[in-house]
C-alpha atoms as a PDB file:
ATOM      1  CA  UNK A   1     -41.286  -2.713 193.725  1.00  0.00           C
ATOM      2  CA  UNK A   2     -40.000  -1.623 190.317  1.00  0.00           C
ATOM      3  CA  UNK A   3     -36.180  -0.136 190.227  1.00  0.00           C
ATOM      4  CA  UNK A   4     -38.351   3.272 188.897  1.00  0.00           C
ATOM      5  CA  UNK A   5     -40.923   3.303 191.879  1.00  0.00           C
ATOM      6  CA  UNK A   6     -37.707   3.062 194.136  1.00  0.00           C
ATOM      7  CA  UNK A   7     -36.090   5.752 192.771  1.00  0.00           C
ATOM      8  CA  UNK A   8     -38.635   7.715 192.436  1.00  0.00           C
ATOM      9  CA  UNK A   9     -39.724   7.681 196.214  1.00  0.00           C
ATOM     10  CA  UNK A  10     -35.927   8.123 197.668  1.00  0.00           C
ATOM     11  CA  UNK A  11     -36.489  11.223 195.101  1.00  0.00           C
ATOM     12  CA  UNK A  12     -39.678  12.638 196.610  1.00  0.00           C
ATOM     13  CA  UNK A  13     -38.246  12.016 200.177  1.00  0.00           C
ATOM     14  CA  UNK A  14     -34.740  13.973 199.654  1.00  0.00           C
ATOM     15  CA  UNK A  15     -36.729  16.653 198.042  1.00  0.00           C
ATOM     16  CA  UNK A  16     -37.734  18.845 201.101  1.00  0.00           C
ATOM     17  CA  UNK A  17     -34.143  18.222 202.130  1.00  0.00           C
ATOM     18  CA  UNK A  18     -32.262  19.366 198.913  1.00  0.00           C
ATOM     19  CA  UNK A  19     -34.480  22.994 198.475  1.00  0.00           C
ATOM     20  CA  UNK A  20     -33.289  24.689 201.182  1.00  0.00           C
ATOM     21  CA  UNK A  21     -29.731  24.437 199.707  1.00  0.00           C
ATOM     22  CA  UNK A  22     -30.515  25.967 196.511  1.00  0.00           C
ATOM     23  CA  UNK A  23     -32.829  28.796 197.483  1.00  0.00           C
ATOM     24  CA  UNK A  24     -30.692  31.413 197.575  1.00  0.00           C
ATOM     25  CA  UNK A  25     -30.953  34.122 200.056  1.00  0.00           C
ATOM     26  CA  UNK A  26     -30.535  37.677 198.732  1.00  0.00           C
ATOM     27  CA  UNK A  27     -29.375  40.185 200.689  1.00  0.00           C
ATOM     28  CA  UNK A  28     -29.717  44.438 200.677  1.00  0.00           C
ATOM     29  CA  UNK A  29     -26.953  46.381 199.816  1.00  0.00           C
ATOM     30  CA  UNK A  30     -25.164  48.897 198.346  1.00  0.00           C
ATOM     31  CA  UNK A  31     -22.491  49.100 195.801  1.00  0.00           C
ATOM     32  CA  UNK A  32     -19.453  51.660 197.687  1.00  0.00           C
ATOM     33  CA  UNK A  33     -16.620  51.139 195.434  1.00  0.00           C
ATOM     34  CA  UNK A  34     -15.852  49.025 192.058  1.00  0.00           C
ATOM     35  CA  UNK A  35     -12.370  47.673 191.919  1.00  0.00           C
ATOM     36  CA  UNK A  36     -12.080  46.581 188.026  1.00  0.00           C
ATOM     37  CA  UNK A  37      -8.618  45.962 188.027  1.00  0.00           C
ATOM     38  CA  UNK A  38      -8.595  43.921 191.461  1.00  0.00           C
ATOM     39  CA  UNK A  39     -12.329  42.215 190.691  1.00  0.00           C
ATOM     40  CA  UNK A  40     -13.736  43.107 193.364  1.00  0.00           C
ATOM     41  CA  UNK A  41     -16.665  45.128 194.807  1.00  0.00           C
ATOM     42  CA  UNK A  42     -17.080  46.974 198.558  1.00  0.00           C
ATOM     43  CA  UNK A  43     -20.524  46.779 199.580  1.00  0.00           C
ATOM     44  CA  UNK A  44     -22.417  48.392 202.855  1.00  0.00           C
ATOM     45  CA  UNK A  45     -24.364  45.629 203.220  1.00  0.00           C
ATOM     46  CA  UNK A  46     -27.858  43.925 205.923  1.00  0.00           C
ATOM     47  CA  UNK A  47     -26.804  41.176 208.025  1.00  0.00           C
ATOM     48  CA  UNK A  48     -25.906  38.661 205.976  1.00  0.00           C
ATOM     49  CA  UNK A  49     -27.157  35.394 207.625  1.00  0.00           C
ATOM     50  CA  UNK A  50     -25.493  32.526 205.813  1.00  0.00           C
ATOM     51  CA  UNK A  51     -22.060  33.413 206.738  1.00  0.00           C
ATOM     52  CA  UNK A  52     -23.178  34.719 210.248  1.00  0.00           C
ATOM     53  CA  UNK A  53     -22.071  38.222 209.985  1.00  0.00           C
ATOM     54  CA  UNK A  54     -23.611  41.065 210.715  1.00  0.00           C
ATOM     55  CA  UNK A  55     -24.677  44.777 208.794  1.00  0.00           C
ATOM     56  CA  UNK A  56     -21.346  46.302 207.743  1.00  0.00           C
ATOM     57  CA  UNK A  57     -19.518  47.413 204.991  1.00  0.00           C
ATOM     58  CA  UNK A  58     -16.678  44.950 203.255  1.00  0.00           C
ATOM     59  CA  UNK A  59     -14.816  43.784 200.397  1.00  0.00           C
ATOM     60  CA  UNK A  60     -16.178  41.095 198.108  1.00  0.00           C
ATOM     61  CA  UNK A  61     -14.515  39.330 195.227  1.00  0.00           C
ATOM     62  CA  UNK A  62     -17.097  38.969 192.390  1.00  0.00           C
ATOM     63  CA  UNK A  63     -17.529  35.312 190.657  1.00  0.00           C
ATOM     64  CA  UNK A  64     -18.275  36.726 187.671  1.00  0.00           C
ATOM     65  CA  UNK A  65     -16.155  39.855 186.672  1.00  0.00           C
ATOM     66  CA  UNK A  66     -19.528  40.894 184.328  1.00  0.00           C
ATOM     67  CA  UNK A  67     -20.446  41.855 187.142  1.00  0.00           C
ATOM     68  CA  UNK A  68     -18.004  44.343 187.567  1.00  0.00           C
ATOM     69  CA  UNK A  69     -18.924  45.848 184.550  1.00  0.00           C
ATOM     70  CA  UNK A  70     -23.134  46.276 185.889  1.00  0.00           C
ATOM     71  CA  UNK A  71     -22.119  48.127 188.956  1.00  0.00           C
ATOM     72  CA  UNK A  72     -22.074  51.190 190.112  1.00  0.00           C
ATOM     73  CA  UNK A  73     -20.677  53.389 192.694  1.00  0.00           C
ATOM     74  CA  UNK A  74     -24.251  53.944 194.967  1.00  0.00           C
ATOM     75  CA  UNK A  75     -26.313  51.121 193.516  1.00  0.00           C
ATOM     76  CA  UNK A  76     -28.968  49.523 195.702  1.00  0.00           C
ATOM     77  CA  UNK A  77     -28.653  46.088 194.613  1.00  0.00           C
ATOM     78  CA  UNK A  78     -29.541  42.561 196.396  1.00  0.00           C
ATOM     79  CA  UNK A  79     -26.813  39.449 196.102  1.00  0.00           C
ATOM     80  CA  UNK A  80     -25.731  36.256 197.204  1.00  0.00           C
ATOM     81  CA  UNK A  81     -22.368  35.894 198.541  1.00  0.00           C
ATOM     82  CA  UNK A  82     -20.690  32.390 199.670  1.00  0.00           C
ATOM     83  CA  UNK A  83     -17.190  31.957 200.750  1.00  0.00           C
ATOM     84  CA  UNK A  84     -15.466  30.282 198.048  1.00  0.00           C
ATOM     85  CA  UNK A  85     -11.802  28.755 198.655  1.00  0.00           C
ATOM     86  CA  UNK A  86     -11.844  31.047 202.199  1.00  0.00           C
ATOM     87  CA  UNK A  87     -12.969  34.197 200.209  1.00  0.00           C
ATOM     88  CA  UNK A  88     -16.316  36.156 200.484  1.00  0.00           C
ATOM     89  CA  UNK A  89     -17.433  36.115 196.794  1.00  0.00           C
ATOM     90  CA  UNK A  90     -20.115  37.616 195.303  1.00  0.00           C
ATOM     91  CA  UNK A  91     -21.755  35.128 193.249  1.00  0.00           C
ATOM     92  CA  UNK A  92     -24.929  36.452 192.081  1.00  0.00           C
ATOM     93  CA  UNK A  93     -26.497  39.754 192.293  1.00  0.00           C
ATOM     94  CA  UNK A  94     -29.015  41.696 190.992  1.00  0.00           C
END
């Protein structure tokens, strides 16, 4: 079997196992407060299942401080947040 046709297969069989970990899982919320100056957002948010924690309303830090700049105080929006270097981040959001 050709180096390519190896490759290839170990490809197609690591597949299923790779999407999971980059569909990203959006979550309801919305915006309660805009912190420019500390770069970071408070957000009364759904449960928010890939950091096993329930409805409530916290503090984010945003990845991107653009962001900052899109929201507003009583936006619906839906994000992704991650826990990056033991902080909940926002770090994509829509």
């Amino acid at each position: 079997m050709s180096k390519f046709v190896k490759t290839l297969a170990l490809a197609l069989v690591a597949l299923p196992l790779a999407l999971p970990a980059l569909a990203a899982d959006y979550t309801r919320g919305t915006v309660q407060k805009v912190d420019t100056k500390a770069g970071k957002l408070t957000i009364r948010h759904e449960e928010l299942a890939n950091l096993d924690m329930p409805a409530m309303t916290m503090v984010f830090v945003v990845a991107d401080p653009a962001m900052l700049e899109t929201a507003k105080e009583g936006q619906a929006i839906e994000f992704v947040a991650e826990r990056i270097r033991g902080k909940l981040t926002v770090v994509e959001m829509k």
